[in-house]
C-alpha atoms as a PDB file:
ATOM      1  CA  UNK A   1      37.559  90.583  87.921  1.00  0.00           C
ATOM      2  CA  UNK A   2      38.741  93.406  89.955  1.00  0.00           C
ATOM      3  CA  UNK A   3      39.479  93.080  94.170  1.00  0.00           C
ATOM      4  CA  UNK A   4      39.541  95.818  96.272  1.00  0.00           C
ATOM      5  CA  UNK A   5      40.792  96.028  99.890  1.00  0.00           C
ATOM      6  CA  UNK A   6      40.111  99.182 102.018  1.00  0.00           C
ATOM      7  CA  UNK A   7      41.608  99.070 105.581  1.00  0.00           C
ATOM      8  CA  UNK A   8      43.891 101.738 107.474  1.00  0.00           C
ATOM      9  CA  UNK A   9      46.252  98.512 109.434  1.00  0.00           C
ATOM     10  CA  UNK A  10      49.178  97.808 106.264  1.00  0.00           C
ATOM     11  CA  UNK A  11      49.504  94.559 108.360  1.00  0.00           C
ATOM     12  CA  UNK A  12      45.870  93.539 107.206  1.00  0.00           C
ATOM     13  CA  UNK A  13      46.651  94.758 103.922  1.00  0.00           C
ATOM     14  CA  UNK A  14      49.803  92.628 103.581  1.00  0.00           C
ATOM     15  CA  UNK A  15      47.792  89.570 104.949  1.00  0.00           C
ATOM     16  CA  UNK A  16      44.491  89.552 102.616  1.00  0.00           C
ATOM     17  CA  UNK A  17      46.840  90.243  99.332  1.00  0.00           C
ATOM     18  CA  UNK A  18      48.640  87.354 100.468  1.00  0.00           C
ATOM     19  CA  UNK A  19      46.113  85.162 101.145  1.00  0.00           C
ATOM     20  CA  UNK A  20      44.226  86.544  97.934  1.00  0.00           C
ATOM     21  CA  UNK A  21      47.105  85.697  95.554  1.00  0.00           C
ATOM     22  CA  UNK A  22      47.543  82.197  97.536  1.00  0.00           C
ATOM     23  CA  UNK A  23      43.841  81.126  96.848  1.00  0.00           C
ATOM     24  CA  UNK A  24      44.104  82.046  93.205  1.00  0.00           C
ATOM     25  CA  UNK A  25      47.651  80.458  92.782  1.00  0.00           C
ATOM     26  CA  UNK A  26      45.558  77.298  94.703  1.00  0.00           C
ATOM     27  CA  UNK A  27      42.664  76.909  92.212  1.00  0.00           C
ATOM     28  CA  UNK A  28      45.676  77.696  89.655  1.00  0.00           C
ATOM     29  CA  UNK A  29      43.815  80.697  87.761  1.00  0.00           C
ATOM     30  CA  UNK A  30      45.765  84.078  87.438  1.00  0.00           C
ATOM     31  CA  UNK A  31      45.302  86.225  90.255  1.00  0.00           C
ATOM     32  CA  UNK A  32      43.037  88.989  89.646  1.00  0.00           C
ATOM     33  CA  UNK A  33      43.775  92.932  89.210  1.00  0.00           C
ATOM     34  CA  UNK A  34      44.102  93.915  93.357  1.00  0.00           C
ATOM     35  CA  UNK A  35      43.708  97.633  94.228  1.00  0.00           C
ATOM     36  CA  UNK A  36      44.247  98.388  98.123  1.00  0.00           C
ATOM     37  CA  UNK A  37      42.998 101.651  99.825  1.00  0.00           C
ATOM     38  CA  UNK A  38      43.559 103.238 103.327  1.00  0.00           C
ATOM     39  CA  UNK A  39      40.836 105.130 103.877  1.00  0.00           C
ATOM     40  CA  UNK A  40      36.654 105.032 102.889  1.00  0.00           C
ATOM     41  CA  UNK A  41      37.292 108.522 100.874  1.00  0.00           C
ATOM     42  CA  UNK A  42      39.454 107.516  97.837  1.00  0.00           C
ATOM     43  CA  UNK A  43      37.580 104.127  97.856  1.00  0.00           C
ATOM     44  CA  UNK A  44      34.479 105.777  96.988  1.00  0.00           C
ATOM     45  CA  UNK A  45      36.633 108.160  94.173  1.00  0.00           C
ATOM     46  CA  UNK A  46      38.079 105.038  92.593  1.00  0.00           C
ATOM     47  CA  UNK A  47      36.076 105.344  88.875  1.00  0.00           C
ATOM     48  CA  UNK A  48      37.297 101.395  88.453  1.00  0.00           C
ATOM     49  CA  UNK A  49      35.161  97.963  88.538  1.00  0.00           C
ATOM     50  CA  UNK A  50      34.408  96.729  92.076  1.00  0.00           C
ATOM     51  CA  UNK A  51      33.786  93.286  92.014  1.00  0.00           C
ATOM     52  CA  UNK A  52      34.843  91.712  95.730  1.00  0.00           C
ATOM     53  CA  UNK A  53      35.760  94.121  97.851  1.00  0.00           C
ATOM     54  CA  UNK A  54      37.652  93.464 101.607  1.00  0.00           C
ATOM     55  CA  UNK A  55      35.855  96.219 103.514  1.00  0.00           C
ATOM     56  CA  UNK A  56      37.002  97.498 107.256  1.00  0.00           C
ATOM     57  CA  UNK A  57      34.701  99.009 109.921  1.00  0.00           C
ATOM     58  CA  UNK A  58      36.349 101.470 111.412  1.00  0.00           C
ATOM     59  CA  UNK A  59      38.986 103.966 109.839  1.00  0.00           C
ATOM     60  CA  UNK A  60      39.669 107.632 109.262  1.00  0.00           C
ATOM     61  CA  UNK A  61      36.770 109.500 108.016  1.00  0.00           C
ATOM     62  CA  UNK A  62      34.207 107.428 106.714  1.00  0.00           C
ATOM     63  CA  UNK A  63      33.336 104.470 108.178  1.00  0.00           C
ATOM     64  CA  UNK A  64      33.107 100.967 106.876  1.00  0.00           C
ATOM     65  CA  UNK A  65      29.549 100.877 107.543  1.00  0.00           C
ATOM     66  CA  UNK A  66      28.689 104.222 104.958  1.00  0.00           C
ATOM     67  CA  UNK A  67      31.001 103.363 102.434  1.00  0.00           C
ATOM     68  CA  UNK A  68      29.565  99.899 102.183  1.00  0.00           C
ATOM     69  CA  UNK A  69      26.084 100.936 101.843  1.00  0.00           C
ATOM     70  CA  UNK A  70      27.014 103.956  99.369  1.00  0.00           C
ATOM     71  CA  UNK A  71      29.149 100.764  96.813  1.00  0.00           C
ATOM     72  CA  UNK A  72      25.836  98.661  97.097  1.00  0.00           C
ATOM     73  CA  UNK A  73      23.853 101.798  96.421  1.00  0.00           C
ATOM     74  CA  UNK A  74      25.613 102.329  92.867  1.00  0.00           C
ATOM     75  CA  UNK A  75      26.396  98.243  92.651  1.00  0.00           C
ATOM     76  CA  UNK A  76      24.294  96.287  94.005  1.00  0.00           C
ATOM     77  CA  UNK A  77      26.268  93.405  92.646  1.00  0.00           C
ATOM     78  CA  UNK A  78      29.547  94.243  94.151  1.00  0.00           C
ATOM     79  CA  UNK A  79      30.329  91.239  97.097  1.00  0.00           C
ATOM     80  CA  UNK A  80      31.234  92.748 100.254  1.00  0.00           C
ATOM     81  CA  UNK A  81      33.536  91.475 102.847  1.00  0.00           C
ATOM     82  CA  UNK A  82      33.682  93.203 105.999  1.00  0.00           C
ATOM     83  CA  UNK A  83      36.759  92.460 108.135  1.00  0.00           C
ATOM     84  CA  UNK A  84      37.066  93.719 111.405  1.00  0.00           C
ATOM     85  CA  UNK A  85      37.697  92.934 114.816  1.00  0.00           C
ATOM     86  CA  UNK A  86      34.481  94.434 116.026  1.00  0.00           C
ATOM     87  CA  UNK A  87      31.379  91.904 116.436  1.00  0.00           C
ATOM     88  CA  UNK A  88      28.784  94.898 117.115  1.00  0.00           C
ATOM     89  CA  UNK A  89      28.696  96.068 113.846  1.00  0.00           C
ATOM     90  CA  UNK A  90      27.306  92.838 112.311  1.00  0.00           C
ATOM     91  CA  UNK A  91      23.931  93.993 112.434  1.00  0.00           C
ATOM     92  CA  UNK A  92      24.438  97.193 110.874  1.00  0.00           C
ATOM     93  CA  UNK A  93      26.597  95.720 107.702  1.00  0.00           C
ATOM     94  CA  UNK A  94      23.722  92.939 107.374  1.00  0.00           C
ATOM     95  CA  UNK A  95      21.240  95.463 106.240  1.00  0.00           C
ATOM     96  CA  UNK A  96      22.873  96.425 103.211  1.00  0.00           C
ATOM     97  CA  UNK A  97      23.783  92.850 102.846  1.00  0.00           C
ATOM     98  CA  UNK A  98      27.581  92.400 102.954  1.00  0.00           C
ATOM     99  CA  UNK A  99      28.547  88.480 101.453  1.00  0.00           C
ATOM    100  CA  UNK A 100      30.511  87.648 104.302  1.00  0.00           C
ATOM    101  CA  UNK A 101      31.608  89.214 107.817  1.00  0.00           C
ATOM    102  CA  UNK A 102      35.598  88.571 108.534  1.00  0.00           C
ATOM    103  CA  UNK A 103      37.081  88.506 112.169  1.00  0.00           C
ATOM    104  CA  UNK A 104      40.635  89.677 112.944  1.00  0.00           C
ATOM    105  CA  UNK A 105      42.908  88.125 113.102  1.00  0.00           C
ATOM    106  CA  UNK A 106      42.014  85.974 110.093  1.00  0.00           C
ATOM    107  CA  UNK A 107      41.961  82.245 109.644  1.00  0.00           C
ATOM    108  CA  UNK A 108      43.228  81.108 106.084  1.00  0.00           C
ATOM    109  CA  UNK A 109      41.212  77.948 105.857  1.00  0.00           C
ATOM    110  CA  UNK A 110      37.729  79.601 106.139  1.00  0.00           C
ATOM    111  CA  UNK A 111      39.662  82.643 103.862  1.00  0.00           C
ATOM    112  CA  UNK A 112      39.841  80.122 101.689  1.00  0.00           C
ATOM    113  CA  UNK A 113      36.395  78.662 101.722  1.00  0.00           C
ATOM    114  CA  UNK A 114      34.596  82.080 101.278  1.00  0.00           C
ATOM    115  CA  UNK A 115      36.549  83.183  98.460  1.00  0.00           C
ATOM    116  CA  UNK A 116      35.668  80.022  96.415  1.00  0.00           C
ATOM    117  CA  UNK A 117      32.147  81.169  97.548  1.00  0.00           C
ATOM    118  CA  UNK A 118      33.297  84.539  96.331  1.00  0.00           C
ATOM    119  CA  UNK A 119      34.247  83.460  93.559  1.00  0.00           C
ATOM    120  CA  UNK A 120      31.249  81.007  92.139  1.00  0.00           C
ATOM    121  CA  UNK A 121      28.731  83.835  92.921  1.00  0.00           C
ATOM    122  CA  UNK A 122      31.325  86.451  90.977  1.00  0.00           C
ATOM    123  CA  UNK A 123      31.262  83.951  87.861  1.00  0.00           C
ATOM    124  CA  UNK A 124      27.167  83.158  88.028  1.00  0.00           C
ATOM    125  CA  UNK A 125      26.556  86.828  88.224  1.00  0.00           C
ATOM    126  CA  UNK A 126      28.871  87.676  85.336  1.00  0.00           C
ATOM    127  CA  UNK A 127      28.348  84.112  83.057  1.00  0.00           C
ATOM    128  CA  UNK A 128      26.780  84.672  79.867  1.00  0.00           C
ATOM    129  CA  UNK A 129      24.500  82.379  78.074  1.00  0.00           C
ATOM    130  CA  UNK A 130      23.966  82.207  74.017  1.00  0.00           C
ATOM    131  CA  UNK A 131      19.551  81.672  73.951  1.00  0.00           C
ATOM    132  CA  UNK A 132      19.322  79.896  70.211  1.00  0.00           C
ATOM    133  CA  UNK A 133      15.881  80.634  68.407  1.00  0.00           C
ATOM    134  CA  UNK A 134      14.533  79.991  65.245  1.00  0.00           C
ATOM    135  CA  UNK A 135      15.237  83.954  64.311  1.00  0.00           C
ATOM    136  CA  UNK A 136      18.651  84.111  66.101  1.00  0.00           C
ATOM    137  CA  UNK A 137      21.043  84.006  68.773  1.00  0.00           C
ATOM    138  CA  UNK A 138      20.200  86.203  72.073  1.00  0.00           C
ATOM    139  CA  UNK A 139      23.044  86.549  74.974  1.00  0.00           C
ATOM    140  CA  UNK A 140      22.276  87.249  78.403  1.00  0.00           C
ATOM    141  CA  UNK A 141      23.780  86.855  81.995  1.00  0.00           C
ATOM    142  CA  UNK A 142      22.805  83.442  83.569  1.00  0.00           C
ATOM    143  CA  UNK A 143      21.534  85.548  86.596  1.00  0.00           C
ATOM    144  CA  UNK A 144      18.624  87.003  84.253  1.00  0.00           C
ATOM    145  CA  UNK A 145      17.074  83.476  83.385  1.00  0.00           C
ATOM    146  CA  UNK A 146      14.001  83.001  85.704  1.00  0.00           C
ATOM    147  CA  UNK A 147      13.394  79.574  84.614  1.00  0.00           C
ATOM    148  CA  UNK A 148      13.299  76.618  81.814  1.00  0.00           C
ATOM    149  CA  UNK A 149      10.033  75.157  80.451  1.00  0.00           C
ATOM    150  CA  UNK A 150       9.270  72.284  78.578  1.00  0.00           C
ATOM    151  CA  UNK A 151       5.585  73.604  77.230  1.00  0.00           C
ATOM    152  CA  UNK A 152       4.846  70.068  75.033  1.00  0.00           C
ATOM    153  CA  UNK A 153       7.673  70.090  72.110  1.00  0.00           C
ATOM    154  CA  UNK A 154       8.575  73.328  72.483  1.00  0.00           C
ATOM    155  CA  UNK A 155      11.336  74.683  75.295  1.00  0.00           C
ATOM    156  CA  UNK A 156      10.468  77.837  76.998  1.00  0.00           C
ATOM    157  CA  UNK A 157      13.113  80.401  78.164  1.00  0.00           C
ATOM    158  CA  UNK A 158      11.951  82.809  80.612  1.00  0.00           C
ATOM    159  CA  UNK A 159      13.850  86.184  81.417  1.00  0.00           C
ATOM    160  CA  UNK A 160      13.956  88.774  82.996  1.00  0.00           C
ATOM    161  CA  UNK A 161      13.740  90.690  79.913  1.00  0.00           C
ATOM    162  CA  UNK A 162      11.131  88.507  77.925  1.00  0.00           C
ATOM    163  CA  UNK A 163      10.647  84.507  77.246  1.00  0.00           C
ATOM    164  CA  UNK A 164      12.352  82.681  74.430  1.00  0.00           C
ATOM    165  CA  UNK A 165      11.888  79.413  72.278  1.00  0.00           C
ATOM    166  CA  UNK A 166      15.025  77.653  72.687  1.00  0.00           C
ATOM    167  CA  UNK A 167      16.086  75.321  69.653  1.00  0.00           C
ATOM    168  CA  UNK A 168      17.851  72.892  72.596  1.00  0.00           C
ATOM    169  CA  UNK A 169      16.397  70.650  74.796  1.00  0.00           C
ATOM    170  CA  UNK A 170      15.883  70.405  78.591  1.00  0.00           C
ATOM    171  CA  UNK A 171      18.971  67.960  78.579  1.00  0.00           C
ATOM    172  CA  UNK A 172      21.264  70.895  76.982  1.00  0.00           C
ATOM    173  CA  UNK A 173      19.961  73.404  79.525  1.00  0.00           C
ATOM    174  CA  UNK A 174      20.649  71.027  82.345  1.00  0.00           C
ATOM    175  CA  UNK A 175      24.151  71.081  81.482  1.00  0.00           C
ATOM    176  CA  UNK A 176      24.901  74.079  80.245  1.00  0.00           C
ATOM    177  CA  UNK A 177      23.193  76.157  83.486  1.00  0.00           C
ATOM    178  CA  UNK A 178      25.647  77.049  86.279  1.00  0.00           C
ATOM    179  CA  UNK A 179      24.355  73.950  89.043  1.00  0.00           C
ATOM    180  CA  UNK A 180      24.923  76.300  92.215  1.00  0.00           C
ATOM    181  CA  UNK A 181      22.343  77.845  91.057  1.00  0.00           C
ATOM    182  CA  UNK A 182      20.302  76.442  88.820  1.00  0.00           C
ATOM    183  CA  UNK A 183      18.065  72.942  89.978  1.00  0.00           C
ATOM    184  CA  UNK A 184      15.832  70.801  87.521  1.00  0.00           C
ATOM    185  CA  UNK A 185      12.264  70.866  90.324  1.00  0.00           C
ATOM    186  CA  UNK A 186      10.052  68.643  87.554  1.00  0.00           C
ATOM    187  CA  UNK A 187      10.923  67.124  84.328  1.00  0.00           C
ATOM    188  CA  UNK A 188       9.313  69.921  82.878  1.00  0.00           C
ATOM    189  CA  UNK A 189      11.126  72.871  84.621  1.00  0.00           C
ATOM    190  CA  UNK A 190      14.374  74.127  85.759  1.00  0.00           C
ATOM    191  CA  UNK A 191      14.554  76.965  88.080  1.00  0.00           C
ATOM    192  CA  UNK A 192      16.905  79.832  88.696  1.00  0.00           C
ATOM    193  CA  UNK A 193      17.176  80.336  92.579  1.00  0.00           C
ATOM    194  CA  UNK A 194      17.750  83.644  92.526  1.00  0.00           C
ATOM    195  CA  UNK A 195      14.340  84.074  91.226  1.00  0.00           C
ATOM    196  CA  UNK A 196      12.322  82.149  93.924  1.00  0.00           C
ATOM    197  CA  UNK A 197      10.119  84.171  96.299  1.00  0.00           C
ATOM    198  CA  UNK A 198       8.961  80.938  98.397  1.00  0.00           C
ATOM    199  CA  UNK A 199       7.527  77.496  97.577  1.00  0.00           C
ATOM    200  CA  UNK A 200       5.721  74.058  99.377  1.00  0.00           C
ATOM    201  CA  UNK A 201       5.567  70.779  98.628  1.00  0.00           C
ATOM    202  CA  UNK A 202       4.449  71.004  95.017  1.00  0.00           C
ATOM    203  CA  UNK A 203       5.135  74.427  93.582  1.00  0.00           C
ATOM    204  CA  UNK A 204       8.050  77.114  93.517  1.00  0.00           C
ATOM    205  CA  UNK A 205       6.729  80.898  93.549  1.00  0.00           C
ATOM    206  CA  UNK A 206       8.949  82.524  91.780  1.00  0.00           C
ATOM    207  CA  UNK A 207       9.557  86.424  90.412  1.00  0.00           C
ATOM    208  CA  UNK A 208       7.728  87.955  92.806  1.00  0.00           C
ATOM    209  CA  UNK A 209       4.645  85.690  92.171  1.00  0.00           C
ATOM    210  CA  UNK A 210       4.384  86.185  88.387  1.00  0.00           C
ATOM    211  CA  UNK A 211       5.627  82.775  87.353  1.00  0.00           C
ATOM    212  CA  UNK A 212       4.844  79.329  89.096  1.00  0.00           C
ATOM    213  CA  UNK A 213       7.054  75.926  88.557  1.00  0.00           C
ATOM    214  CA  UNK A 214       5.914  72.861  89.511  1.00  0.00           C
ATOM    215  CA  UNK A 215       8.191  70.717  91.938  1.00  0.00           C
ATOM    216  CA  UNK A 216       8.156  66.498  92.500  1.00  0.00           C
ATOM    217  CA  UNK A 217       7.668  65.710  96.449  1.00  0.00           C
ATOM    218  CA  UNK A 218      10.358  63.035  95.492  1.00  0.00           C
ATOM    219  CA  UNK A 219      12.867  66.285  94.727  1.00  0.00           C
ATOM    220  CA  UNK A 220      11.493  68.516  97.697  1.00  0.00           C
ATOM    221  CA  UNK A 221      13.931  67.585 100.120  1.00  0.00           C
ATOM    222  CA  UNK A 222      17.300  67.637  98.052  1.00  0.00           C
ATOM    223  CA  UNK A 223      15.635  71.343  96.018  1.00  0.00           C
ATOM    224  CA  UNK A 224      14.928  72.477  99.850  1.00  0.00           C
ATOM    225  CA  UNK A 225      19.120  71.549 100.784  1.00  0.00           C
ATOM    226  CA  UNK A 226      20.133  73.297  97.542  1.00  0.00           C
ATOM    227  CA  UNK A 227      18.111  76.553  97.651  1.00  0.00           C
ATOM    228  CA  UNK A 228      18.990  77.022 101.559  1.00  0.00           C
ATOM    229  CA  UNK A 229      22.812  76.554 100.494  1.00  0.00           C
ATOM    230  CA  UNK A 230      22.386  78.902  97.873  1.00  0.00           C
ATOM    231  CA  UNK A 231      21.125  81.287 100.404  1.00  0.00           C
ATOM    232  CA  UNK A 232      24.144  80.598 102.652  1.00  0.00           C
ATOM    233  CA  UNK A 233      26.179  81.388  99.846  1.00  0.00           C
ATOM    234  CA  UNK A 234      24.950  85.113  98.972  1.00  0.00           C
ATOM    235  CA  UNK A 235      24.802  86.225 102.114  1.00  0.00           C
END
């Protein structure tokens, strides 16, 4: 992981690689690789990873608001923060959908609570997942699975890139899928919310209509809680 702070105030600067290093030290994991900028300019020439980035509005040059949408233009995975002081420009960093919106001055508890949010999506994006078949082993990202099927004996796989029968059982897939994201709808399916377009009562719609799970009206209350914190969480 690689964290990236671009604002023109050193005092902000000081404060988020604080806080940054404090969270980490928290959760006790070894604080990532933190690069700091001062302007939008050398931001966008950095050649490195951008993973979370601390973004601010309004500095020399560029604006926040440009450089943001340029990053999520060649990453759309990259998880924006944008810290500033100025409420108007919520609407504007929305549309390229920034992760979370920061005011000045900062509060450290809900620092802290959106950088574990920060963090979970960072690790579900990145997370990858060994598929076993009957002809191999396949690895992919967690965020490519659409959803797991249990078609009669056999345990269906879909991707993004193509569906797989799985040598494990729905039990193993339960486990093993990352549960912020992940939720089991029927007995006979477990769903990737990333994946769902909408659903009702009784069925999820999911990749843009091509694939259908069924969900139990006993689960449709606690699936609707979990997919609208989900949402909450990437945006």
């Amino acid at each position: 992981m690689r964290i990236l702070i671009c604002d023109d105030d050193a005092l902000i600067v000081e404060q988020l690689q604080k806080y940054i290093r404090n969270f980490f030290e928290k959760i006790g994991v070894k604080c990532p690789e933190l690069v700091c900028f001062s302007d939008g300019e050398s931001l966008l020439a950095d050649k490195g990873e951008k993973d979370i980035l601390f973004l601010d509005v309004e500095m020399p040059g560029m604006n926040g608001i440009y450089v943001g949408n340029e990053l999520k233009k060649r990453n759309d995975n990259i998880i924006i923060f944008i810290v500033t002081s100025y409420s108007e420009y919520l609407d504007e960093a929305m549309r390229f959908h920034v992760f979370r919106y920061l005011s000045k001055p900062l509060d450290k508890q809900r620092f802290f609570r959106n950088m574990k949010d920060a963090v979970d999506l960072y690790n579900t994006m990145t997370i990858k997942i060994p598929i076993e078949t009957k002809q191999g082993v396949h690895t992919l990202p967690a965020s490519s699975v659409i959803a797991v099927e249990a078609q009669g004996r056999k345990v269906v796989i879909h991707t993004t890139q193509r569906d797989f029968e799985s040598i494990r059982n729905m039990q193993y897939w339960l486990e093993l899928l990352p549960k912020n994201c992940f939720f089991q709808t029927h007995r006979s399916f477990i769903i990737n919310f990333e994946h769902v377009t909408d659903f009702d009562r009784t069925l999820v719609h999911m990749a843009d209509e091509q694939f259908h799970a069924y969900l139990t009206k006993r689960k449709y209350s606690a699936f609707k809680e979990a997919y609208l914190l989900y949402l909450d969480s990437t945006r």
